[in-house]
Protein backbone atom coordinates (compact mmCIF):
# COMPACT_ATOMS: atom_id res chain seq x y z
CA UNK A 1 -33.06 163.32 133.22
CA UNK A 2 -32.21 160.41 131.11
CA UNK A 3 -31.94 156.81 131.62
CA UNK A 4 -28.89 155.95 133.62
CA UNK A 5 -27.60 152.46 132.80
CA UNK A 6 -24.23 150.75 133.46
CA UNK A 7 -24.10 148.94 130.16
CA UNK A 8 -25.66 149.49 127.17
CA UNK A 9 -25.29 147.73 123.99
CA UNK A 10 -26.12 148.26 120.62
CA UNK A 11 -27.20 145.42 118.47
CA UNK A 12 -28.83 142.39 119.17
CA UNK A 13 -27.42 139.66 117.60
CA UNK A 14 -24.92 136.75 118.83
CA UNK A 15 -21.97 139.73 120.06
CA UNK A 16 -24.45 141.51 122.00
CA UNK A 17 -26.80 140.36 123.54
CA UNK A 18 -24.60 137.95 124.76
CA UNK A 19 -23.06 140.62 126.43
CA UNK A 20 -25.99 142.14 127.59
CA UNK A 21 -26.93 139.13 129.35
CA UNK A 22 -23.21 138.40 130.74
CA UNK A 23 -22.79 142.31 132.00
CA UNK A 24 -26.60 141.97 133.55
CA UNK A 25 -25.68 138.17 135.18
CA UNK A 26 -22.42 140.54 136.71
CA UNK A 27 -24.42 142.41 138.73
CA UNK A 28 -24.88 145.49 135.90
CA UNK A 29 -27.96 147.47 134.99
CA UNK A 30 -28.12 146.71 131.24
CA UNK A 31 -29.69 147.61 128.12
CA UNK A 32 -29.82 146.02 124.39
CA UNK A 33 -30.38 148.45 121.65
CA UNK A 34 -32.02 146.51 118.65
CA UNK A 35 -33.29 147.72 115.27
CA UNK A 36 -34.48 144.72 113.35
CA UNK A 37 -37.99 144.05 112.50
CA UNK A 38 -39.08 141.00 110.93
CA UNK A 39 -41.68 140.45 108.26
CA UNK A 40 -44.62 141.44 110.88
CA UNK A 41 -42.67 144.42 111.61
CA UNK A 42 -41.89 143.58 114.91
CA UNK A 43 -38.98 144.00 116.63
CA UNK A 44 -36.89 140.78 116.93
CA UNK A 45 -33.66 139.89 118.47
CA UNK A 46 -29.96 137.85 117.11
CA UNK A 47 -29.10 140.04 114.14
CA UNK A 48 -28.06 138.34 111.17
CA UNK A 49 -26.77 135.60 112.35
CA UNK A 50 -30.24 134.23 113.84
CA UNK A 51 -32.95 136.05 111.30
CA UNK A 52 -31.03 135.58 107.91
CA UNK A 53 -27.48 133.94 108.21
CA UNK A 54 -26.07 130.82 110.14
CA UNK A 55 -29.19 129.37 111.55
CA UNK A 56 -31.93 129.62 109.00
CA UNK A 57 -28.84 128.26 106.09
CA UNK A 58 -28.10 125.79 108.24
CA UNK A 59 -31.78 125.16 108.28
CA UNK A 60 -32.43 124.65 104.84
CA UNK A 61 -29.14 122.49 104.53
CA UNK A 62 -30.08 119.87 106.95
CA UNK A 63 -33.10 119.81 104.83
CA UNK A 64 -31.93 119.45 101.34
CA UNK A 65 -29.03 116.73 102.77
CA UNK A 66 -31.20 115.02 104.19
CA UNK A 67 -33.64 115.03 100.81
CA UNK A 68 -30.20 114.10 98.99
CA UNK A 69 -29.93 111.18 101.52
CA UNK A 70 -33.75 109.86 101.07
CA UNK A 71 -32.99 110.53 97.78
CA UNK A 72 -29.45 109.22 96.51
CA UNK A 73 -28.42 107.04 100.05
CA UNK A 74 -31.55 104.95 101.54
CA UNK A 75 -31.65 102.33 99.10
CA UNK A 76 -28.02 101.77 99.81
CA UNK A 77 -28.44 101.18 103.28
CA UNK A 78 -32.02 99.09 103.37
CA UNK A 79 -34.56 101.69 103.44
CA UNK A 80 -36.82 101.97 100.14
CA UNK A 81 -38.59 105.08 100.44
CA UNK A 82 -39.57 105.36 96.82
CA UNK A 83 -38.74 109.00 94.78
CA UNK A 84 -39.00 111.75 97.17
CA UNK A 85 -40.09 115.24 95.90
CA UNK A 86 -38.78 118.80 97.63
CA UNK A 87 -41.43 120.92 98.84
CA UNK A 88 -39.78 124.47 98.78
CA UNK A 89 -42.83 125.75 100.43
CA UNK A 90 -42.94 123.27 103.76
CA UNK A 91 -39.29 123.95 103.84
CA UNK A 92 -39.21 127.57 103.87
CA UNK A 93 -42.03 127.41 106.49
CA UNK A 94 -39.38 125.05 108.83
CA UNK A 95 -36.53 127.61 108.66
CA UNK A 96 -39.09 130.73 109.20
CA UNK A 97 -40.49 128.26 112.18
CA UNK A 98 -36.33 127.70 113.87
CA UNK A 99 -35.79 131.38 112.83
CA UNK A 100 -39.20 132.12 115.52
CA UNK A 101 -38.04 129.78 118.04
CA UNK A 102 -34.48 131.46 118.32
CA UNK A 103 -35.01 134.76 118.13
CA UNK A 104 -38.05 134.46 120.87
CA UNK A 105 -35.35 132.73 123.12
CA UNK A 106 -33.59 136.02 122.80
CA UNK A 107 -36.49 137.79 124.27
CA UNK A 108 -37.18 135.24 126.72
CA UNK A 109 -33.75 135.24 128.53
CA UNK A 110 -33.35 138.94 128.29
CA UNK A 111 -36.72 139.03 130.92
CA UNK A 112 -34.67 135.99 133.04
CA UNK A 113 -31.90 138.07 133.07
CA UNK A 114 -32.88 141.76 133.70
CA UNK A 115 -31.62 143.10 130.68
CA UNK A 116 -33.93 146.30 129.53
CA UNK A 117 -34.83 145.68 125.43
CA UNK A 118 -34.79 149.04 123.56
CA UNK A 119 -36.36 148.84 120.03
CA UNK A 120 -35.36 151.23 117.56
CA UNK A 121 -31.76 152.53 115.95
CA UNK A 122 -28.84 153.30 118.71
CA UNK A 123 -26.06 155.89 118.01
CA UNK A 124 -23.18 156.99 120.19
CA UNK A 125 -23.21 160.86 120.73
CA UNK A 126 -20.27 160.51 123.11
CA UNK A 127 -18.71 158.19 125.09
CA UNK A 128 -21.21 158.45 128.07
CA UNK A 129 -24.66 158.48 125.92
CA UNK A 130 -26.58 157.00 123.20
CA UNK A 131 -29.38 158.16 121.39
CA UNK A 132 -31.97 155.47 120.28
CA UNK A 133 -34.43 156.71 117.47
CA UNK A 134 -37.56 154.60 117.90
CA UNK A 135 -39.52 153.46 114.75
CA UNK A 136 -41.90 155.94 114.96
CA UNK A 137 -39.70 157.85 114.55
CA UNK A 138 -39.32 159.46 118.30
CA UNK A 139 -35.47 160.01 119.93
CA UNK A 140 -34.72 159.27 123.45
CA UNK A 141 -31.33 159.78 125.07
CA UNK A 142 -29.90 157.47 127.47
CA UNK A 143 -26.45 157.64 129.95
CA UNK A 144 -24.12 154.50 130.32
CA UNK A 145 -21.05 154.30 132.44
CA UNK A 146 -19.89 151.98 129.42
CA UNK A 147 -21.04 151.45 125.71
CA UNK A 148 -20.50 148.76 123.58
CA UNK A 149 -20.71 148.61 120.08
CA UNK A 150 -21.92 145.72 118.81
CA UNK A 151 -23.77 146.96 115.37
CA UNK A 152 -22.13 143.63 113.27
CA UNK A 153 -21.86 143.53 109.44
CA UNK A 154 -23.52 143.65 106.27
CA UNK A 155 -22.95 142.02 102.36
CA UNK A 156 -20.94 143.63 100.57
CA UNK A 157 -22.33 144.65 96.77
CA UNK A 158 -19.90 144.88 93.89
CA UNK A 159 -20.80 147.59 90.87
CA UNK A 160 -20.58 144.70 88.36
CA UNK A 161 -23.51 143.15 89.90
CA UNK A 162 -25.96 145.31 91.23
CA UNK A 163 -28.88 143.58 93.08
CA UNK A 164 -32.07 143.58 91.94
CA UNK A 165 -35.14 141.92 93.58
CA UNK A 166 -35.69 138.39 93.00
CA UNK A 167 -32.96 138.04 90.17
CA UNK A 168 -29.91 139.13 91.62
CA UNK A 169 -29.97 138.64 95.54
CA UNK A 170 -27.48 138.70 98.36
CA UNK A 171 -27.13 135.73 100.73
CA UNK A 172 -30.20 136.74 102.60
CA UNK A 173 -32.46 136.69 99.23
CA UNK A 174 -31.01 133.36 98.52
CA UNK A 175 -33.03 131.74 101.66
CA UNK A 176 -36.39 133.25 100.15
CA UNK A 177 -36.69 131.30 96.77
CA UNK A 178 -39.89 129.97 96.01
CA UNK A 179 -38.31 127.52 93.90
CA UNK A 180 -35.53 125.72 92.92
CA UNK A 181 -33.70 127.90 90.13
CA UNK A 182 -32.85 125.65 86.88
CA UNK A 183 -29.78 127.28 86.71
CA UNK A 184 -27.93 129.52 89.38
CA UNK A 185 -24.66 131.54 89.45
CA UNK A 186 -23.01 131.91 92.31
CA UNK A 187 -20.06 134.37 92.89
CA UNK A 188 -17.66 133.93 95.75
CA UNK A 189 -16.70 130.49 96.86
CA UNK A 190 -16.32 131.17 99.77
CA UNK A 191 -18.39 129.49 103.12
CA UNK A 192 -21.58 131.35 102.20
CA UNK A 193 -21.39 130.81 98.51
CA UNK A 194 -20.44 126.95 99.26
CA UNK A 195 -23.74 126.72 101.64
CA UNK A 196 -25.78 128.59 99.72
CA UNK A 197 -24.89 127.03 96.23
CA UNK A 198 -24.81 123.51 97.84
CA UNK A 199 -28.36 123.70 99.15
CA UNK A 200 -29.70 124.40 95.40
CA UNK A 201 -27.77 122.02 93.70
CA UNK A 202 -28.79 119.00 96.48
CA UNK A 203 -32.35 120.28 95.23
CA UNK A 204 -31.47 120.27 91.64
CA UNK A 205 -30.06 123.47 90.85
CA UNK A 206 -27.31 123.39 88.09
CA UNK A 207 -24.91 125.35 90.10
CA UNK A 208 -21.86 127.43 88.47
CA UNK A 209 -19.52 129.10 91.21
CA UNK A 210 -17.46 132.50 90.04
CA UNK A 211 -14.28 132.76 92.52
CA UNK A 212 -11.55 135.63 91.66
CA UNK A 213 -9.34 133.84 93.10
CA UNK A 214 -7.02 131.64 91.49
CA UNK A 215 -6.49 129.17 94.93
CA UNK A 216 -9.89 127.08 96.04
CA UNK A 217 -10.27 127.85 99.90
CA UNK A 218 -6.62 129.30 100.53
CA UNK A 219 -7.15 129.66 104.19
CA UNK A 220 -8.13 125.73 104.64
CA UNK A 221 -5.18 122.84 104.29
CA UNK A 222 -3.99 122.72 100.89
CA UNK A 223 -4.67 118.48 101.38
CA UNK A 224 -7.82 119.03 102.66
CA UNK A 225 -9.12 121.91 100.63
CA UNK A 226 -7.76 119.63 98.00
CA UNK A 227 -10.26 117.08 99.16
CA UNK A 228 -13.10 119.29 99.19
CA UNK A 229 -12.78 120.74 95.95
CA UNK A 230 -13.29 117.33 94.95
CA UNK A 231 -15.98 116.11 96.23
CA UNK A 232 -17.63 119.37 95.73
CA UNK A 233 -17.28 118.81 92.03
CA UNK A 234 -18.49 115.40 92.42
CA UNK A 235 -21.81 116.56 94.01
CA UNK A 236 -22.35 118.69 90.83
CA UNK A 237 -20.87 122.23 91.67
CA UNK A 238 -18.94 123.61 88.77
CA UNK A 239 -16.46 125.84 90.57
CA UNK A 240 -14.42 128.33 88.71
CA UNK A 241 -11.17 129.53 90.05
CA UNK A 242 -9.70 133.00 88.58
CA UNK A 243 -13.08 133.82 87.36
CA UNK A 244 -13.54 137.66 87.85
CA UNK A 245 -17.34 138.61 87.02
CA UNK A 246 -16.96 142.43 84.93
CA UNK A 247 -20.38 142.67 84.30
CA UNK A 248 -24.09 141.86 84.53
CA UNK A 249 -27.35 142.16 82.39
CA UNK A 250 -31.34 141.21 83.26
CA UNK A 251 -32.88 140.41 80.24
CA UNK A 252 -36.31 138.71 79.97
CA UNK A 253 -36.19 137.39 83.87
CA UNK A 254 -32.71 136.09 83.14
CA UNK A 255 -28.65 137.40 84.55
CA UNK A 256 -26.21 137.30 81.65
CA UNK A 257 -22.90 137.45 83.67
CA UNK A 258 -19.87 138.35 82.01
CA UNK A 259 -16.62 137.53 83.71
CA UNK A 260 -12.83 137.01 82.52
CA UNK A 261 -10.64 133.92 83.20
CA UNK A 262 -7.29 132.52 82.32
CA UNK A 263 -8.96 131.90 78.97
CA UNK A 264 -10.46 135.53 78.20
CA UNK A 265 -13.72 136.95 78.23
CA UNK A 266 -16.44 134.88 78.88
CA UNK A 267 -20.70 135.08 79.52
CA UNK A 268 -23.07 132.74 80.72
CA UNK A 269 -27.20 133.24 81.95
CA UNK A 270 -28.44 132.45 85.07
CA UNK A 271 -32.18 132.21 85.91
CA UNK A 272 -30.64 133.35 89.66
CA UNK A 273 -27.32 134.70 90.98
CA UNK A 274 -26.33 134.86 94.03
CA UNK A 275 -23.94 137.32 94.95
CA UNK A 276 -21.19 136.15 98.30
CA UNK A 277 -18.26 138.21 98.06
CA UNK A 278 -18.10 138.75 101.48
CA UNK A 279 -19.40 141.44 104.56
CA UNK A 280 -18.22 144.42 105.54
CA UNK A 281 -18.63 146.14 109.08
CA UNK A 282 -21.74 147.96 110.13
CA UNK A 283 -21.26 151.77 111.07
CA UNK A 284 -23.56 153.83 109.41
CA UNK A 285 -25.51 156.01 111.63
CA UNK A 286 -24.00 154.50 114.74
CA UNK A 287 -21.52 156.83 115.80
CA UNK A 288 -22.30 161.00 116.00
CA UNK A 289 -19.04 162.28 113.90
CA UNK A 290 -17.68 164.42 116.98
CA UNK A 291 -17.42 161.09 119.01
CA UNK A 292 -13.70 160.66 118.47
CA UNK A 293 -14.30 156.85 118.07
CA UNK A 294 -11.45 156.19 115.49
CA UNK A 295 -12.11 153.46 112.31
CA UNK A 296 -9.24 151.74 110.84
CA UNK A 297 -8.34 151.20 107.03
CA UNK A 298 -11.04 148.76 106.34
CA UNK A 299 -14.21 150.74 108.09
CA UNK A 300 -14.44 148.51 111.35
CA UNK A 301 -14.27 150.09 114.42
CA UNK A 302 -10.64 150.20 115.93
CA UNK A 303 -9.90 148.48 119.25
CA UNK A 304 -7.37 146.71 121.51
CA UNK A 305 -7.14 142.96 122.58
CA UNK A 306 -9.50 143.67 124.96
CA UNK A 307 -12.06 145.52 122.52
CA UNK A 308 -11.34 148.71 124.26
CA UNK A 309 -12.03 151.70 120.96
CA UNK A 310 -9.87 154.96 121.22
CA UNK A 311 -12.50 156.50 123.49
CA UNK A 312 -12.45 155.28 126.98
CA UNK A 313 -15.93 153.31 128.19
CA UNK A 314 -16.46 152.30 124.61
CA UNK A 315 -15.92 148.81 123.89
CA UNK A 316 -16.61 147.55 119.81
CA UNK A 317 -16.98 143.45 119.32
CA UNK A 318 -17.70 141.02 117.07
CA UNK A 319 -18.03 141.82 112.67
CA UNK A 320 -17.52 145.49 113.60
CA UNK A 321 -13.75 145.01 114.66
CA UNK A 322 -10.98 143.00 113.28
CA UNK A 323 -10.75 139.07 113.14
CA UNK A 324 -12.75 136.62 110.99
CA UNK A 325 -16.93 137.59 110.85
CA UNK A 326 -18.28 134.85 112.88
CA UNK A 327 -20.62 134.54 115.10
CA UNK A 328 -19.04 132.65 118.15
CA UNK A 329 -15.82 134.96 117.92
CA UNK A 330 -18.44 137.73 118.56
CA UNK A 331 -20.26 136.22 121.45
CA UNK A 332 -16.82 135.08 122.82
CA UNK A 333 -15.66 138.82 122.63
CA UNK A 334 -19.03 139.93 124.48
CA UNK A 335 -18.70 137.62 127.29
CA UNK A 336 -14.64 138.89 127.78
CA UNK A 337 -16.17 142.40 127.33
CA UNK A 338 -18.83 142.27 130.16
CA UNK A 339 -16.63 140.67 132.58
CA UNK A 340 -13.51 143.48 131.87
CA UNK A 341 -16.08 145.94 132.86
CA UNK A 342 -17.27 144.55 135.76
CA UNK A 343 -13.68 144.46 136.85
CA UNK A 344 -12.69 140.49 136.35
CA UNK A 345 -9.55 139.68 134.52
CA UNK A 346 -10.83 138.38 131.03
CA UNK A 347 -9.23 137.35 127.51
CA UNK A 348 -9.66 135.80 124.25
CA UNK A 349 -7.04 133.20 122.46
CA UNK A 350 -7.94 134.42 118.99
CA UNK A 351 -5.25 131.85 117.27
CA UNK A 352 -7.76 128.80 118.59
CA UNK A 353 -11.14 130.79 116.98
CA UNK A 354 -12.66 127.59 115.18
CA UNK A 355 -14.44 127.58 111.20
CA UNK A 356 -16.81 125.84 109.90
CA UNK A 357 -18.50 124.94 106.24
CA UNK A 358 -21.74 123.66 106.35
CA UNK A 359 -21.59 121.56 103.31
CA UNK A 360 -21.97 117.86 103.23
CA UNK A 361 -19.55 116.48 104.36
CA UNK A 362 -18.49 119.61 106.67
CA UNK A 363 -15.18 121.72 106.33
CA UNK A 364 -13.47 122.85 109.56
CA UNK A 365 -10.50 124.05 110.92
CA UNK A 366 -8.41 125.75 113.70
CA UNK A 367 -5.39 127.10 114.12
CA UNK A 368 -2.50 126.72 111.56
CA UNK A 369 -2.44 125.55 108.33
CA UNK A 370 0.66 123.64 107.20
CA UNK A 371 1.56 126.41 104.10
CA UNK A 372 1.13 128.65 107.02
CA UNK A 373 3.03 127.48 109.19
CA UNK A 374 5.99 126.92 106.97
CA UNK A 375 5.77 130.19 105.20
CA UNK A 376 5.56 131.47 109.26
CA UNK A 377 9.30 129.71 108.77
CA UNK A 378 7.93 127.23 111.74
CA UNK A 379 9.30 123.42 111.28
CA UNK A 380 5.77 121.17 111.03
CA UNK A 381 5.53 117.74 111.36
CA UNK A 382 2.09 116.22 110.58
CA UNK A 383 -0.39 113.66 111.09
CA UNK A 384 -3.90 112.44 108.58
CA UNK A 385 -5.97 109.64 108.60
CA UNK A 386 -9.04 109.19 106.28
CA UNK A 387 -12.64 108.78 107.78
CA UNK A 388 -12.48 105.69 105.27
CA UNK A 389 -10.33 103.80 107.68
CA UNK A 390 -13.19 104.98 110.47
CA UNK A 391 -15.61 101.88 111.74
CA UNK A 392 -18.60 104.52 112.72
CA UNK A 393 -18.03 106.69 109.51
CA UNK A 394 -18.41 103.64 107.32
CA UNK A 395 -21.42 102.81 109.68
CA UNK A 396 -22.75 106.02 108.93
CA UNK A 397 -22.17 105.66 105.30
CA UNK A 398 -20.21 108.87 105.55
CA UNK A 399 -16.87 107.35 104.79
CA UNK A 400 -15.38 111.01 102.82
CA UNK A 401 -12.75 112.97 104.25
CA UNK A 402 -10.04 112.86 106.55
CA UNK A 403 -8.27 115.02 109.60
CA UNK A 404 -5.44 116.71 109.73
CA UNK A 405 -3.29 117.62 112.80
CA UNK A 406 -0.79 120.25 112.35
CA UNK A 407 2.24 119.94 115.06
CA UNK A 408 5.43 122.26 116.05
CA UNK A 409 8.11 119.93 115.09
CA UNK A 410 10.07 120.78 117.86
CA UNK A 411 7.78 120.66 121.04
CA UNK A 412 5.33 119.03 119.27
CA UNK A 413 2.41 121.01 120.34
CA UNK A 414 -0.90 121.25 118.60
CA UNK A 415 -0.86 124.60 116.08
CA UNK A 416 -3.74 123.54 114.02
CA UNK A 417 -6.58 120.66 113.10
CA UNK A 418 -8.10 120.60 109.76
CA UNK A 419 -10.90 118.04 109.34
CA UNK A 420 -13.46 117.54 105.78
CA UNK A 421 -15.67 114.79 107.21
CA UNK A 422 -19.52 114.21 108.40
CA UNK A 423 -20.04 116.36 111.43
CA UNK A 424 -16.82 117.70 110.91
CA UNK A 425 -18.24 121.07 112.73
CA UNK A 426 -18.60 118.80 116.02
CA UNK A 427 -15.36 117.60 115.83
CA UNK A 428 -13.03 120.64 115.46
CA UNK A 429 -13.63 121.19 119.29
CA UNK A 430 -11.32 118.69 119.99
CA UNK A 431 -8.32 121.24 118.35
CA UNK A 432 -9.91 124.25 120.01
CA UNK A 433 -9.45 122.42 124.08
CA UNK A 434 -6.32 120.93 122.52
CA UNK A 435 -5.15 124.24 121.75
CA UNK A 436 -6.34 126.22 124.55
CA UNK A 437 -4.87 124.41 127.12
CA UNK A 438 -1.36 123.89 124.82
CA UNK A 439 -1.38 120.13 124.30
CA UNK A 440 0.70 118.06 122.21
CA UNK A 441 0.29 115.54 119.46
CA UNK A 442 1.07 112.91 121.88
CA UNK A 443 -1.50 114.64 124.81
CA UNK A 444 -4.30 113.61 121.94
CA UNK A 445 -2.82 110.11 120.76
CA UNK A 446 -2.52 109.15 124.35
CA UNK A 447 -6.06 110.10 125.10
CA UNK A 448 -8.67 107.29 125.54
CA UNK A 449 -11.28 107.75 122.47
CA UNK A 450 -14.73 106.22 122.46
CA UNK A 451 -15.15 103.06 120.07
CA UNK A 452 -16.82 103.66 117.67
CA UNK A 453 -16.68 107.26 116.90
CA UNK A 454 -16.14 109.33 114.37
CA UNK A 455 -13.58 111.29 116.55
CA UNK A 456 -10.93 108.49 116.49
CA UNK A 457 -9.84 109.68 113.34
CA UNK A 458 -8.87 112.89 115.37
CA UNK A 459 -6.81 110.26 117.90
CA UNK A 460 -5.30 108.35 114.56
CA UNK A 461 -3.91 111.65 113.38
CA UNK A 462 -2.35 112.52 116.44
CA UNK A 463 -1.04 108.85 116.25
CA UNK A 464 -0.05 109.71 112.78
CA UNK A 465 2.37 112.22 113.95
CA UNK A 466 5.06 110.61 114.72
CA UNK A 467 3.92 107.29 112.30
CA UNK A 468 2.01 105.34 114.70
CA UNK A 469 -1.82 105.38 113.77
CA UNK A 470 -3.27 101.88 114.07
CA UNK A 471 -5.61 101.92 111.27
CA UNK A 472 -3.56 102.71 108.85
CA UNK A 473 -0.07 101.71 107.30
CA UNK A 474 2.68 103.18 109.29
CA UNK A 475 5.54 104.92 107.91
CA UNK A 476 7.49 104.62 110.80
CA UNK A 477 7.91 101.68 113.62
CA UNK A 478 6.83 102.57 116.81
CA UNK A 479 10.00 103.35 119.33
């Protein structure tokens, strides 16, 4: 007789096991199938996200800003701290050390919780049991009343660039340099590529970024992607738009990238390249062919608002269906997922789903974007205020940037907040509440806001709306 569980998820990482823990806090017998084994070749919890994607980047980029700010800021502000050096080495040891703590918390609150770890590889055979190969090899079979999918995503490789160890990497080969790479290519400029190629330039990298596309973050503001671009260029990224790489070549521990832009065929060497053309969903091995669990055009797993798949008591979440690949969208979807099948009413407001660029300063939005918006043939009226005009921002010595409120011209509610500021990942929240609960413009600029904080540039845009920010010239008088 097999195991009988109630839940059982496959994958560990932030969709998942934040499921598993939600449908075992519910009340449900649960178990989290996981596959991953670290460099020990243990078994280790949080999937991508946690072992080799948002938290060990975001690691190493509070590390090389803050060299950058010892480096390039101190003296400005009273601190002489003489010339200080990068030690790759110490650095690589901090992100392996908040990769450790993480993933153990995994562990730790699936034993608080009751949820039952499986290690090995997890496959639906049909929509009431899944097989989990251990790695030794050895299959078990287990029942669930429901099965969620949660198997997430992985890089996608492009033929002209075909990875090869230590010259040619993916983004998780890019957080395992030894040293800083006199000169690396980066192709995609998108939010990996920006991260990645940002935290080798701040530690002297001579960064060159290949985008296809001929429009610098389309999905952003055009005013504040405008901004960005910018000051990107300004910290020493040389970004190339309509650059589309045909070609690669090692020779002598060096990439010779060919590409073509507006101007014809071109080539350039790299001692590294990164390559960050985006992820594609996870499915290989995971479902048994006869399990009637229907894909959709692009290879992720098709579902319904509520995650439901075409087979009944399968659920799919997180990089593995539709929607943008990030990490609180999937953990969002687990926690709706776990509570549908424990029979409470649950949903998701995927137009509030907040992003975030982990560059310095930060890139983040919500919601609508004013080209959007108009091409969406909705009237827009709009509100900005730079982070220049912000006491605590020019306290911080952060003064770059500005926000960017996005309102229905008509009712006036909140469809979008775009901010490029310091911390700028913090301060999006404000348009995801704002959002959620369907406030206006004037909900925001009527709101008391801390003095000094950087979020009163959010208030002064939402003053801004209709012309009445304080800190800044008004273009209309008040009424």
């Amino acid at each position: 007789m097999a195991d009988k569980f109630d839940v059982i998820v496959i994958g560990a990482g932030p969709g998942g096991y934040v499921a598993a823990i939600r449908a075992a806090q519910l009340g449900l017998k649960t178990a989290c199938v996981e596959k991953w084994v670290n460099k020990e070749g243990k078994t280790v919890h949080g999937g991508t996200c946690l072992n080799v994607g948002c938290i060990p980047s975001k690691a190493l980029l509070e590390t090389s800003h803050k060299f950058v700010e010892a480096r390039d800021h101190f003296a400005e502000i009273g601190i002489d701290a003489g010339e200080p050096t990068p030690n790759i080495a110490k650095m690589l040891e901090f992100k392996d050390g908040v990769i450790a703590k993480n993933v153990g918390g995994i562990s730790a609150l699936f034993k608080a919780n009751g949820v039952t770890a499986l290690e090995g590889t997890g496959k639906v055979v049909s929509s009431k049991q899944v097989e989990v190969t251990g790695h030794d090899g050895e299959t078990a079979s287990y029942e669930a009343e429901n099965i969620v999918i949660a198997s997430g995503s992985v890089p996608v490789e492009i033929p002209p660039t075909p990875l090869t160890e230590g010259l040619i990497v993916d983004s998780s080969g890019a957080l395992e340099f030894d040293e800083v790479p006199k000169r690396l290519g980066v192709i995609g400029a998108g939010v990996i590529g920006l991260e990645l190629g940002s935290v080798w330039s701040r530690l002297g990298s001579d960064v060159t970024v290949l985008e296809a596309m001929d429009s610098f973050l389309p999905m952003v503001d055009k005013d504040v992607a405008k901004e960005a671009q910018k000051l990107f260029k300004k910290q020493g990224l040389d970004i190339k738009l309509g650059a589309r790489v045909t070609g690669s070549e090692v020779k002598d521990k060096e990439v010779v990238v060919k590409y073509t832009d507006a101007n014809g065929e071109q080539e350039q060497t790299f001692d590294k390249l990164i390559v960050c053309v985006g992820r594609r969903p996870y499915t290989e091995g995971v479902l048994s062919d006869d399990v009637g669990v229907k894909l959709d055009e692009r290879g992720s797993v098709f579902v319904d608002d509520e995650c439901r798949t075409s087979v009944p008591g399968v659920y799919a979440i997180g990089d593995v269906v539709r929607g943008p690949m990030l990490a609180h969208k999937a953990s969002e979807e687990g926690m709706m997922v776990a509570d549908i099948i424990a029979g409470h009413k649950a949903e998701m407001n995927y137009d509030a789903i907040p992003s975030v660029i982990y560059t310095a300063p930060e890139v983040a939005w919500v919601g609508m974007n004013e080209q959007d918006a108009k091409e969406a043939g909705i009237e827009v009226k709009t509100g900005s205020f730079p982070f220049s005009a912000n006491g605590r921002a020019l306290a911080n010595n952060a003064p770059e940037g500005m926000a960017k409120i996005i309102a229905d011209a008509e009712t006036d509610r909140v469809l979008g907040l775009h901010i490029i500021s310091q911390h700028a990942g913090e301060l999006i929240a404000q348009g995801v509440i704002a959002m959620e609960f369907g406030s206006s413009a004037e909900d925001l600029a009527l709101t008391c806001y801390a003095h000094p904080s950087t979020s009163e540039a959010v208030h002064e845009a939402a003053l801004a709306v209709d012309g009445h920010a304080i800190h800044m010239a008004n273009r209309k008088k008040r009424k």
